[in-house]
PDB file of N, CA and C in Angstrom:
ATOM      1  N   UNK A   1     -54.146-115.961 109.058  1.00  0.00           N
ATOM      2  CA  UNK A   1     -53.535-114.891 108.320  1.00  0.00           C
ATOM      3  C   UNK A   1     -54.357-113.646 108.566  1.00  0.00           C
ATOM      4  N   UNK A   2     -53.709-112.464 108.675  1.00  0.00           N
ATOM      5  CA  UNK A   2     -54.272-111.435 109.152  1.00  0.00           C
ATOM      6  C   UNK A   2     -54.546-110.634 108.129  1.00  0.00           C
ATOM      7  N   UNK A   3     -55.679-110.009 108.050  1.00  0.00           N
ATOM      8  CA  UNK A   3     -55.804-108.504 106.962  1.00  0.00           C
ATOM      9  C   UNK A   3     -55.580-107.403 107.519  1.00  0.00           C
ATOM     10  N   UNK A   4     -54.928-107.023 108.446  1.00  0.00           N
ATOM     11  CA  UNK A   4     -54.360-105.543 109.117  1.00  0.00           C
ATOM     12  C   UNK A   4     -53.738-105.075 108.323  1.00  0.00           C
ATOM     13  N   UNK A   5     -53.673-103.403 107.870  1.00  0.00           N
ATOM     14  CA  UNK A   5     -52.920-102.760 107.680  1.00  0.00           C
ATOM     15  C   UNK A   5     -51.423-102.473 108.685  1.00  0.00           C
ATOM     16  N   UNK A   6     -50.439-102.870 107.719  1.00  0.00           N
ATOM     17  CA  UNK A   6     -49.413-103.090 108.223  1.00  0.00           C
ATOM     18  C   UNK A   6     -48.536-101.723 107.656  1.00  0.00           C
ATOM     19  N   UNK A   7     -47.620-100.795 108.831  1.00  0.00           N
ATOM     20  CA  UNK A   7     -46.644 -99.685 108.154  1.00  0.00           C
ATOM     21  C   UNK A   7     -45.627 -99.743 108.711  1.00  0.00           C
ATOM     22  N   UNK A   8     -44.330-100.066 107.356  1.00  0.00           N
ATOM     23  CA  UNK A   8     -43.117 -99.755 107.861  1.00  0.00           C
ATOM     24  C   UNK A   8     -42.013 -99.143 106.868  1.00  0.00           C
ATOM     25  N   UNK A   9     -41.698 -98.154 107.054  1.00  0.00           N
ATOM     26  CA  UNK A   9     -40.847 -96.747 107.050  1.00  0.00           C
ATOM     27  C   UNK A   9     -41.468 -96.464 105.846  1.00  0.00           C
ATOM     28  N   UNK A  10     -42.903 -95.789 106.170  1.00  0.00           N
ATOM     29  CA  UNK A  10     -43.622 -95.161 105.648  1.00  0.00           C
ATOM     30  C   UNK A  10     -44.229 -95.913 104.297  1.00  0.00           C
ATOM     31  N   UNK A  11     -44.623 -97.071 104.014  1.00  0.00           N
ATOM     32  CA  UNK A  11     -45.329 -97.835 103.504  1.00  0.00           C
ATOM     33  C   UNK A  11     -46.118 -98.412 104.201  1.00  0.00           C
ATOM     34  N   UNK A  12     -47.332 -98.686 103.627  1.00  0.00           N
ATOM     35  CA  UNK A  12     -48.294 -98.881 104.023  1.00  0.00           C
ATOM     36  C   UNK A  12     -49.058 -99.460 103.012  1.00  0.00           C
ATOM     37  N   UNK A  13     -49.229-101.228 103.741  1.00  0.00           N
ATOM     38  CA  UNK A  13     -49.755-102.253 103.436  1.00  0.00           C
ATOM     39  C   UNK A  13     -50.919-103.589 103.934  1.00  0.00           C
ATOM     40  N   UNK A  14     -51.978-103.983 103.300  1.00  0.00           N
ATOM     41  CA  UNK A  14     -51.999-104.823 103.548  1.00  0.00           C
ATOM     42  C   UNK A  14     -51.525-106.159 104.098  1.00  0.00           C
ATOM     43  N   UNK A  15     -51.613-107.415 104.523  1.00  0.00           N
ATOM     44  CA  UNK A  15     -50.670-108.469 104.438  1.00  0.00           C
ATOM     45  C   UNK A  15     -50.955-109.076 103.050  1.00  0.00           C
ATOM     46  N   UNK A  16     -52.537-109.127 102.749  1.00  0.00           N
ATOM     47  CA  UNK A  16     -52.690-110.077 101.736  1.00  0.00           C
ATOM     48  C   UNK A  16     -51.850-109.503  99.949  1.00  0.00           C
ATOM     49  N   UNK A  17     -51.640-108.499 100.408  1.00  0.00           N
ATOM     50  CA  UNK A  17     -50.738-107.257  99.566  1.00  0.00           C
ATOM     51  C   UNK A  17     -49.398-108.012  99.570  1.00  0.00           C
ATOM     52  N   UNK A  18     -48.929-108.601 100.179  1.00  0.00           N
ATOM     53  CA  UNK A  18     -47.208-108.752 100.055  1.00  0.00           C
ATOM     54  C   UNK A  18     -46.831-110.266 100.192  1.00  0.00           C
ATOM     55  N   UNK A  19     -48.102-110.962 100.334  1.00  0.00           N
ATOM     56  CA  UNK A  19     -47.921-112.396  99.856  1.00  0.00           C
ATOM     57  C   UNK A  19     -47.566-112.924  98.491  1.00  0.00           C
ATOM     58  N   UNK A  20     -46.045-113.671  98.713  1.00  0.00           N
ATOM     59  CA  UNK A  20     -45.740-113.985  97.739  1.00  0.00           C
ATOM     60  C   UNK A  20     -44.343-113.093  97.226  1.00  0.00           C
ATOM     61  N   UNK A  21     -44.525-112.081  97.524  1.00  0.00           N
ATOM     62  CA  UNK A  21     -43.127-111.323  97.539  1.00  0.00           C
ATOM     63  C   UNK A  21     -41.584-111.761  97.959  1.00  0.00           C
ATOM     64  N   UNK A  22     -40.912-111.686  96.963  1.00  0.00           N
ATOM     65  CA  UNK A  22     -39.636-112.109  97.399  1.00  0.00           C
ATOM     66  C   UNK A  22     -38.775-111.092  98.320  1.00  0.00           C
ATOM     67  N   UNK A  23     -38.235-112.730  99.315  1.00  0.00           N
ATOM     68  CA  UNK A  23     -37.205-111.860 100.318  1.00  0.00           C
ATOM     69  C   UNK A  23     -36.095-111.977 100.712  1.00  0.00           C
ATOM     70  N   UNK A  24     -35.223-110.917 100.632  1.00  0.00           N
ATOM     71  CA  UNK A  24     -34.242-111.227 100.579  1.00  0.00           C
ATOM     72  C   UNK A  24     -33.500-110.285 102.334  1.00  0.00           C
ATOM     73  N   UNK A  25     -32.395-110.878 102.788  1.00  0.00           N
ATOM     74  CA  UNK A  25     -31.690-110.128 103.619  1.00  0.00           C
ATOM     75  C   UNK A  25     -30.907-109.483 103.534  1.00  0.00           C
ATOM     76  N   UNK A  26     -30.381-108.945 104.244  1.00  0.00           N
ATOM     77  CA  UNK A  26     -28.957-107.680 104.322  1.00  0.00           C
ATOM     78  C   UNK A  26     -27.856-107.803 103.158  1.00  0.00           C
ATOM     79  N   UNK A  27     -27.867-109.061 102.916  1.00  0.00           N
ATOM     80  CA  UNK A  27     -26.395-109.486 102.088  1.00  0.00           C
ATOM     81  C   UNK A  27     -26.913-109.107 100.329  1.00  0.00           C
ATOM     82  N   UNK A  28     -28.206-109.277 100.686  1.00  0.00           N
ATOM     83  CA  UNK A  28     -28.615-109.430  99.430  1.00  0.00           C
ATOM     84  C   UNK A  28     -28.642-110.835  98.454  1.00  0.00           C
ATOM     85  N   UNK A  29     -28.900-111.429  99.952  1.00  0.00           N
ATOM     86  CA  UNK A  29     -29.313-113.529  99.310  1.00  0.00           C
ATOM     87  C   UNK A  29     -30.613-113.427  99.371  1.00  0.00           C
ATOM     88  N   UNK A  30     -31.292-113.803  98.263  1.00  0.00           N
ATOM     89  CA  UNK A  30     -33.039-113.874  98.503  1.00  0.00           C
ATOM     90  C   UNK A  30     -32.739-115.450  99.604  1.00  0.00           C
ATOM     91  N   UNK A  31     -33.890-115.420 100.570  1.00  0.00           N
ATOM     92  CA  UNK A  31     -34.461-116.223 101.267  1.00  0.00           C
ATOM     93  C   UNK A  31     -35.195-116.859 100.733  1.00  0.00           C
ATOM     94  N   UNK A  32     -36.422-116.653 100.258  1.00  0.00           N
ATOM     95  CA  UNK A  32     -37.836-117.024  99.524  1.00  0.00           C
ATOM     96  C   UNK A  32     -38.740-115.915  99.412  1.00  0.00           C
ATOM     97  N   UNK A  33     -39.741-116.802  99.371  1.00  0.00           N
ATOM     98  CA  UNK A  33     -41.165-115.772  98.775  1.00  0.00           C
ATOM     99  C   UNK A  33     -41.585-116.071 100.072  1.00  0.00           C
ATOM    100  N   UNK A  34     -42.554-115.032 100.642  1.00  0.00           N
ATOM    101  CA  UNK A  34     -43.039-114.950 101.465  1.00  0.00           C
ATOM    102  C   UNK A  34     -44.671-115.477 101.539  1.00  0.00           C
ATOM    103  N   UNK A  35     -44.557-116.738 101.891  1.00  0.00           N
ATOM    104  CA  UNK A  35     -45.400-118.058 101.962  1.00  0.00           C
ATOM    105  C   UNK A  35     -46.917-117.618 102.845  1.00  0.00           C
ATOM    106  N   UNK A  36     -46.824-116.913 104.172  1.00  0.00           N
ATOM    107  CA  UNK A  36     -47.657-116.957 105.176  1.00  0.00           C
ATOM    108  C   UNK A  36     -47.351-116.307 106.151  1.00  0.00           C
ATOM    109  N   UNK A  37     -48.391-115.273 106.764  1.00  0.00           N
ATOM    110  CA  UNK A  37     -48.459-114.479 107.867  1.00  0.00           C
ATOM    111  C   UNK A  37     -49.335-115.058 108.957  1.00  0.00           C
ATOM    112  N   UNK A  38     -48.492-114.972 110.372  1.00  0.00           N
ATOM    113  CA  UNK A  38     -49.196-115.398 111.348  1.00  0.00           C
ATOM    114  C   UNK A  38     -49.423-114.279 112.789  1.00  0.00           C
ATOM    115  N   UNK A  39     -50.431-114.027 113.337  1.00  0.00           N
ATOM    116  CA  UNK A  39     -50.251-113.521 114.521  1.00  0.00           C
ATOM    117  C   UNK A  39     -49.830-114.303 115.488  1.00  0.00           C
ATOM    118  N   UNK A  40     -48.843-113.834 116.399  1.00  0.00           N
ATOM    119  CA  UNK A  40     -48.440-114.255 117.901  1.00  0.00           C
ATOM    120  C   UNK A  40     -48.789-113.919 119.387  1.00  0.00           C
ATOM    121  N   UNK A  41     -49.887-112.424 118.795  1.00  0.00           N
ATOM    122  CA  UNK A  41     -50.549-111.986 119.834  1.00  0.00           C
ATOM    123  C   UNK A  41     -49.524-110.193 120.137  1.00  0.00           C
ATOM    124  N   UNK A  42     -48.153-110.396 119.622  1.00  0.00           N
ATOM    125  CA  UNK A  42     -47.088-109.426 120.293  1.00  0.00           C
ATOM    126  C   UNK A  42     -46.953-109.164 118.423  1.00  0.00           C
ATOM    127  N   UNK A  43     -46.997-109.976 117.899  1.00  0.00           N
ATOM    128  CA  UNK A  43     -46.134-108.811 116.601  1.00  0.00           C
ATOM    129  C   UNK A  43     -46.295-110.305 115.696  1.00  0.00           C
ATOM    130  N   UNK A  44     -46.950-110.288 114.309  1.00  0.00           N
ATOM    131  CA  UNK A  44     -46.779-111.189 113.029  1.00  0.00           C
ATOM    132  C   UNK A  44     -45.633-112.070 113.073  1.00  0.00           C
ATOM    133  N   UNK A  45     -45.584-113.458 112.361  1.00  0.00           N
ATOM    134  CA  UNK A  45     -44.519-114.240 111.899  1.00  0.00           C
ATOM    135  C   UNK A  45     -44.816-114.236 110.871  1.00  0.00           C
ATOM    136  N   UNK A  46     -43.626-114.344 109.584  1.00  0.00           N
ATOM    137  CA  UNK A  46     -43.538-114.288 108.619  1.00  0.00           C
ATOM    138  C   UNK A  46     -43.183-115.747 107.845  1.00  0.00           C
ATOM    139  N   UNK A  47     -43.374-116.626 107.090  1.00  0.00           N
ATOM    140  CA  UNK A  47     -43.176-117.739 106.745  1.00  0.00           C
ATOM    141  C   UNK A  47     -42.531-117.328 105.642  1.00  0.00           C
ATOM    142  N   UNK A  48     -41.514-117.561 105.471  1.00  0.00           N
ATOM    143  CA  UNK A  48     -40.416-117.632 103.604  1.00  0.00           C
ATOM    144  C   UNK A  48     -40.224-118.851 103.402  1.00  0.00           C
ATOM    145  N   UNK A  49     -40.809-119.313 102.520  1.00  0.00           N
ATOM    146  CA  UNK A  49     -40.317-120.534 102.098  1.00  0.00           C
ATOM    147  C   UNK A  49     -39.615-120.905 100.742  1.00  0.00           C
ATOM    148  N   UNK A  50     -38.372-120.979 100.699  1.00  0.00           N
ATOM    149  CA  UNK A  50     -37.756-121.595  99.387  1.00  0.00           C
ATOM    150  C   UNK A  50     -37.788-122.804  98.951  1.00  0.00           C
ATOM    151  N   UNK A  51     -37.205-122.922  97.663  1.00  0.00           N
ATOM    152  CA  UNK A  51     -37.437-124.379  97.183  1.00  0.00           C
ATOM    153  C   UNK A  51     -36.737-125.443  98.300  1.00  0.00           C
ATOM    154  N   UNK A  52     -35.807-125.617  99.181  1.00  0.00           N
ATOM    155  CA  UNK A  52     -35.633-126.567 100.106  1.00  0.00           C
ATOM    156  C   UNK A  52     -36.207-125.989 101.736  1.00  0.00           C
ATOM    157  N   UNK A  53     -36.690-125.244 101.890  1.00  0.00           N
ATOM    158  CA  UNK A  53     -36.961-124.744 103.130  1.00  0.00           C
ATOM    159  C   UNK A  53     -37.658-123.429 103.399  1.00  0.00           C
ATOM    160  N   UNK A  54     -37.940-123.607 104.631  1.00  0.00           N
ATOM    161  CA  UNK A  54     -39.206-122.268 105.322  1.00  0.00           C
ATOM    162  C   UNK A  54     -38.477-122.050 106.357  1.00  0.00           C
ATOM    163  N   UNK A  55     -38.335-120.494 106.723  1.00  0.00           N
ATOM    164  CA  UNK A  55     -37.974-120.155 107.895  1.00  0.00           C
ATOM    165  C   UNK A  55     -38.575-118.847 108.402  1.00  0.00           C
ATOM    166  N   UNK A  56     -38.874-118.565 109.737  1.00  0.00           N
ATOM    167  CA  UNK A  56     -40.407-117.840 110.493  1.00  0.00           C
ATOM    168  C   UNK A  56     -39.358-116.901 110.423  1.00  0.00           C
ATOM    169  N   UNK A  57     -39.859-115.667 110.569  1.00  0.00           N
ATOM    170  CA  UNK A  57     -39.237-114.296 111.069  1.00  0.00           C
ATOM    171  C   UNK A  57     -39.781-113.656 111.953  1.00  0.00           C
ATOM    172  N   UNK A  58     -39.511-112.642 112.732  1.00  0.00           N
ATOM    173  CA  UNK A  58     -40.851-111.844 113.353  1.00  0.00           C
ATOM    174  C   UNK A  58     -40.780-110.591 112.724  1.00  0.00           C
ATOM    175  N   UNK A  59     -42.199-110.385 112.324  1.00  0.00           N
ATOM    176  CA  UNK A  59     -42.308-109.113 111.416  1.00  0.00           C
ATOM    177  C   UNK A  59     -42.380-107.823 112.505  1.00  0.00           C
ATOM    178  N   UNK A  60     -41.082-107.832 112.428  1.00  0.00           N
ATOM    179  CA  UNK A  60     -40.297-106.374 113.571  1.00  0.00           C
ATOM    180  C   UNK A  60     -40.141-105.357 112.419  1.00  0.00           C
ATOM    181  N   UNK A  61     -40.087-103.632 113.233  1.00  0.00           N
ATOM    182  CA  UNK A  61     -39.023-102.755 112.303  1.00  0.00           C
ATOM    183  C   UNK A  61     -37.950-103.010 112.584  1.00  0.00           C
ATOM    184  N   UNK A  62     -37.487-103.029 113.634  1.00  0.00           N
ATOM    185  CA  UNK A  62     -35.990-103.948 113.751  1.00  0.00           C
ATOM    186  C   UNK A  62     -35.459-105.054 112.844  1.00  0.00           C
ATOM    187  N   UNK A  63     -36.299-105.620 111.961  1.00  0.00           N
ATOM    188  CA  UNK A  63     -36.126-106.845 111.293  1.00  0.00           C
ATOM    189  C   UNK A  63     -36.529-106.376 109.835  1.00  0.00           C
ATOM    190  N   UNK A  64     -37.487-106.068 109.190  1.00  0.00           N
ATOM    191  CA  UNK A  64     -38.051-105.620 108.125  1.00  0.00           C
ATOM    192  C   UNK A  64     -37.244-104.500 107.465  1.00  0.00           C
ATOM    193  N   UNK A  65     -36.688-104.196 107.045  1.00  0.00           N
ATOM    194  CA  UNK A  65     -35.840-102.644 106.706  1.00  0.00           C
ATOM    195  C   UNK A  65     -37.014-102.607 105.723  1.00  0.00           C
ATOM    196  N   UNK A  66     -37.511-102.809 104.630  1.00  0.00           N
ATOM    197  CA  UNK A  66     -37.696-102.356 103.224  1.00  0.00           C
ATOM    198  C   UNK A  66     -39.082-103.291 103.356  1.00  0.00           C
ATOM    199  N   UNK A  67     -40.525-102.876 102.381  1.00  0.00           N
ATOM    200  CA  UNK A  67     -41.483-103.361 101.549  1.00  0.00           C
ATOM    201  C   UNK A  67     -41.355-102.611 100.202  1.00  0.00           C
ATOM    202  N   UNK A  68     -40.846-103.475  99.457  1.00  0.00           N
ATOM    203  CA  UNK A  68     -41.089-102.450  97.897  1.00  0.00           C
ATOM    204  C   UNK A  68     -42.366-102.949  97.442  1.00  0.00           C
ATOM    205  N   UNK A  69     -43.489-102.493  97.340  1.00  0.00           N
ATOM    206  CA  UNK A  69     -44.727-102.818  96.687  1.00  0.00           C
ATOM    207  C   UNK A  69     -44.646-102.712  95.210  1.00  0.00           C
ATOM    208  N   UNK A  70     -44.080-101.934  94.410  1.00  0.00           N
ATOM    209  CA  UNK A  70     -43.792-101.995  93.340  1.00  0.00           C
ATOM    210  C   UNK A  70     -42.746-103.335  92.624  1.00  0.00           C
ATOM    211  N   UNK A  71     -41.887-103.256  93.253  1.00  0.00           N
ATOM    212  CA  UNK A  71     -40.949-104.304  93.042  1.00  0.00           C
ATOM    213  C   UNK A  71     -41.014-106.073  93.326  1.00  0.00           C
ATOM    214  N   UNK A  72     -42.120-106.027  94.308  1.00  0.00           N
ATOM    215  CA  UNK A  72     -42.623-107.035  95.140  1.00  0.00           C
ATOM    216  C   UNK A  72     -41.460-107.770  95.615  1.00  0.00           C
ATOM    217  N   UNK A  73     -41.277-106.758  96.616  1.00  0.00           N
ATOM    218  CA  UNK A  73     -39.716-107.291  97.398  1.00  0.00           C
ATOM    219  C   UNK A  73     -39.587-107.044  98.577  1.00  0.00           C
ATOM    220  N   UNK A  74     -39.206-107.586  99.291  1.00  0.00           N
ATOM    221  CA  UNK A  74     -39.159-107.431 100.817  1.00  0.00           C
ATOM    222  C   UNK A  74     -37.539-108.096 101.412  1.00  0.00           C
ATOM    223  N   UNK A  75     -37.368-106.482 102.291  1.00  0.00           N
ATOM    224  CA  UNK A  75     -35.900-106.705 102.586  1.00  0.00           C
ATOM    225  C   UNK A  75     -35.849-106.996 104.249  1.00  0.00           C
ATOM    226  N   UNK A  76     -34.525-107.332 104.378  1.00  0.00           N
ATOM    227  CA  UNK A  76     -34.862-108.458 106.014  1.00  0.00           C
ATOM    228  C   UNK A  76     -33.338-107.869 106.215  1.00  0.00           C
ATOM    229  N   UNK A  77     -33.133-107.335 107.570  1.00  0.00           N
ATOM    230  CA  UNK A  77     -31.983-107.318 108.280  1.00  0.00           C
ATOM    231  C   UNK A  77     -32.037-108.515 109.504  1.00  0.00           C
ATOM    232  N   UNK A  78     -31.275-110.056 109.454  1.00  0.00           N
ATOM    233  CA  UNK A  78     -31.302-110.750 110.496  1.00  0.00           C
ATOM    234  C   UNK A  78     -30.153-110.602 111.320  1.00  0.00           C
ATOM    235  N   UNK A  79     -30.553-110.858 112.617  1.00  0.00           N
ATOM    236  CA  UNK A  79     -29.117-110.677 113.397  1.00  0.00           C
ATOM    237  C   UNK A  79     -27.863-112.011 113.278  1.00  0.00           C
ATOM    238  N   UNK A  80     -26.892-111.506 113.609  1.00  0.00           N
ATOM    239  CA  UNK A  80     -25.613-112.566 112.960  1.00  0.00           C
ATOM    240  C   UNK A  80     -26.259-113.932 113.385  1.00  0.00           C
ATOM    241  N   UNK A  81     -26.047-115.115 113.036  1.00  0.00           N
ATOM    242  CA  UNK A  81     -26.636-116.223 113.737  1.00  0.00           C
ATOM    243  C   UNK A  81     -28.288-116.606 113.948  1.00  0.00           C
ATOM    244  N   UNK A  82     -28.728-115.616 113.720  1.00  0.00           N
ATOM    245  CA  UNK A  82     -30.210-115.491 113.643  1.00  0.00           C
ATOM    246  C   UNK A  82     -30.828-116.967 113.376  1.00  0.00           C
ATOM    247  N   UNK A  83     -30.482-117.994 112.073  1.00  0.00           N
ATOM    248  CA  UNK A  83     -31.531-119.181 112.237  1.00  0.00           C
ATOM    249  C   UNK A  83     -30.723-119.779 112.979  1.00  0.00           C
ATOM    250  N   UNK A  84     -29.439-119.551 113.758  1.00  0.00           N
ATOM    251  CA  UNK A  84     -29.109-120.806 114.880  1.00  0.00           C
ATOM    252  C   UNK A  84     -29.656-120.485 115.785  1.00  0.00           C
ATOM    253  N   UNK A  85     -30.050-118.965 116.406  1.00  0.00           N
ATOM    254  CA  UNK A  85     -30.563-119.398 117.772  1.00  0.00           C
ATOM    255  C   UNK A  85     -31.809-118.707 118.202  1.00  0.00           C
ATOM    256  N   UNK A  86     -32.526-118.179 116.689  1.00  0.00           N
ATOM    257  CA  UNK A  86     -33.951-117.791 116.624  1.00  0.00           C
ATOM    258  C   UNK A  86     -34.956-118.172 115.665  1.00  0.00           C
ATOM    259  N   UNK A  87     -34.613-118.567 114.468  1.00  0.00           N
ATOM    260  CA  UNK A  87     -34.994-119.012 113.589  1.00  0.00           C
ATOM    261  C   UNK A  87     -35.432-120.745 113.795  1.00  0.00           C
ATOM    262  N   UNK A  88     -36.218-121.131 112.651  1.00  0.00           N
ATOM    263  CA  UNK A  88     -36.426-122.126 113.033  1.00  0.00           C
ATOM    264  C   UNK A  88     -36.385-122.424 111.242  1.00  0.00           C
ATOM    265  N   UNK A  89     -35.721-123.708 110.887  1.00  0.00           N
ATOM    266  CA  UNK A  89     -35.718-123.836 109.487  1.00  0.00           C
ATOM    267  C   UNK A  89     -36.447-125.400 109.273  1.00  0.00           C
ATOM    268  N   UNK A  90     -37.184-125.496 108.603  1.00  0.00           N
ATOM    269  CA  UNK A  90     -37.628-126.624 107.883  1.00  0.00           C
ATOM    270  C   UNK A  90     -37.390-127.663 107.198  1.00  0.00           C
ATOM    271  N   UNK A  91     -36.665-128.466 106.961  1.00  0.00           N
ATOM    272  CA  UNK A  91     -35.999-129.200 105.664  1.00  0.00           C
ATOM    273  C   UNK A  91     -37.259-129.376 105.156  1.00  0.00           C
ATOM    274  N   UNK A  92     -37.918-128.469 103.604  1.00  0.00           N
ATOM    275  CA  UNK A  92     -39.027-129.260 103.332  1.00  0.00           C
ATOM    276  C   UNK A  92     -39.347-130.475 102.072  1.00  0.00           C
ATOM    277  N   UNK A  93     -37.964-131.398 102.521  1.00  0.00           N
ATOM    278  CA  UNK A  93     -38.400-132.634 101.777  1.00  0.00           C
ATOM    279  C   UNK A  93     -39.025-133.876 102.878  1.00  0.00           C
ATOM    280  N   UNK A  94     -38.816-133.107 104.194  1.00  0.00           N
ATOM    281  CA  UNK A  94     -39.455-133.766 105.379  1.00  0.00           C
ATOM    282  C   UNK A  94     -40.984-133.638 105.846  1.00  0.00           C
ATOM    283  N   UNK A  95     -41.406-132.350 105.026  1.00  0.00           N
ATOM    284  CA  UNK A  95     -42.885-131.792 104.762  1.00  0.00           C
ATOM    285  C   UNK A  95     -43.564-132.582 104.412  1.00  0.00           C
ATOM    286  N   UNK A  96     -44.764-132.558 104.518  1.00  0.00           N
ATOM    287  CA  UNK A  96     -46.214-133.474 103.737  1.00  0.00           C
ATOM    288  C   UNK A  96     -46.640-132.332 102.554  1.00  0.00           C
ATOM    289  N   UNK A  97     -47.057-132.120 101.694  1.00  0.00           N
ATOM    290  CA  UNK A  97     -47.374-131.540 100.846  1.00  0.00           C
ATOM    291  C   UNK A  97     -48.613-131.608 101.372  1.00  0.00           C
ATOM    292  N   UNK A  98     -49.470-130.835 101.404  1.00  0.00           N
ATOM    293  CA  UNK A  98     -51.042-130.656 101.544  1.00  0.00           C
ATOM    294  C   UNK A  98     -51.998-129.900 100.757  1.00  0.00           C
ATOM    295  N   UNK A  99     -51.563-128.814  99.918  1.00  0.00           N
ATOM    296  CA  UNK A  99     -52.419-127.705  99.387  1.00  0.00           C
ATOM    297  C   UNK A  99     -51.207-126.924  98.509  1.00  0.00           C
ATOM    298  N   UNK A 100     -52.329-126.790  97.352  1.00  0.00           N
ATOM    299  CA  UNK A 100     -51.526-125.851  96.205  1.00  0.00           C
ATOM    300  C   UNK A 100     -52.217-124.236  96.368  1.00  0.00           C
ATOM    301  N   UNK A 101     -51.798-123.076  97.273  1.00  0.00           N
ATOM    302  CA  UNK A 101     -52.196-121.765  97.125  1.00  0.00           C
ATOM    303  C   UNK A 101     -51.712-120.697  96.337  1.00  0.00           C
ATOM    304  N   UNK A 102     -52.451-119.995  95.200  1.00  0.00           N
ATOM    305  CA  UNK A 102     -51.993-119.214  94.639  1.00  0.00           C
ATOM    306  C   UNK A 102     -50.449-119.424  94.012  1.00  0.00           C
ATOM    307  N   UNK A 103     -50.375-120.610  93.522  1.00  0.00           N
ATOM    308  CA  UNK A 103     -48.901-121.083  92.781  1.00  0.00           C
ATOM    309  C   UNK A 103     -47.677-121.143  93.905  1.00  0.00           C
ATOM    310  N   UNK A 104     -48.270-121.228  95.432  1.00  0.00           N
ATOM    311  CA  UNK A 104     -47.399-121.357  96.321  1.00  0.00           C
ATOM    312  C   UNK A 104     -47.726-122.972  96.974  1.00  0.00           C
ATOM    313  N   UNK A 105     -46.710-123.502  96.787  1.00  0.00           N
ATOM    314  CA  UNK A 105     -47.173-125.024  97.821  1.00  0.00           C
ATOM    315  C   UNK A 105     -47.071-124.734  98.997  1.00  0.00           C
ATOM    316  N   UNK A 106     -48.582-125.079  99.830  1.00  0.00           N
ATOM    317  CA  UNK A 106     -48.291-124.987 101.422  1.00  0.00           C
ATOM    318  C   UNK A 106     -47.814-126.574 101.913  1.00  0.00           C
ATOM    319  N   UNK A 107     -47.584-126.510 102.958  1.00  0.00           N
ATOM    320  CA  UNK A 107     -47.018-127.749 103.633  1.00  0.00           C
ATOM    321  C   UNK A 107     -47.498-128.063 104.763  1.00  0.00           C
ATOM    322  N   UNK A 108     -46.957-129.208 105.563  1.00  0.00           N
ATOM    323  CA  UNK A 108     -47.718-129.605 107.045  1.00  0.00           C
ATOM    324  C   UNK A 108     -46.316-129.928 107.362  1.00  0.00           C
ATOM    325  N   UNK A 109     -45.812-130.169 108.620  1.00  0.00           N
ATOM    326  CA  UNK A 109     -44.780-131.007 109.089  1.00  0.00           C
ATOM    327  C   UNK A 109     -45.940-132.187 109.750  1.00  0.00           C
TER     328      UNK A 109
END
């Protein structure tokens, strides 16, 4: 997990700042809370995990529209089809439970 200052459309954040924040997409369906940040070397993955599942994002401006720091909300434009043919989703009753963080359960596959 990274501590970079992260800015998008003119916010400006931490990561360890927006862990845990709920997210929702375009439609206005929350996804989850935002579980875990990863570097890829090219641009962050984002882990949301809801009560049945986790799914990665890439933390793009193309992808990110919104950080409300006040609101602790984070808005997501995905493209049509997005977890069929970029996304990757989890069933996490197939998870191992491993660690309780900050009132977030992490997981293992």
């Amino acid at each position: 997990m990274g501590s970079a200052t992260k800015s998008f459309k003119k916010s400006v954040w931490k990561v360890a700042d927006i862990l845990g924040f709920e997210v929702f997409d375009q439609d206005g369906a929350e996804l989850g809370l935002l579980a875990d940040v990863f570097s890829t070397g090219n641009n962050d993955v984002w882990t949301i995990k809801s009560k049945s599942e986790e799914l990665l994002i890439p933390a793009l401006k193309s992808i990110v529209t919104k950080v409300d720091l006040s609101g602790k909300r984070i808005f997501v434009s995905l493209p049509e089809g997005y977890s069929d043919t970029y996304g990757t989703k989890v069933k996490l009753e197939d998870a191992v439970v491993t660690d309780e963080f900050s009132g977030l359960i992490v997981y293992e596959d």
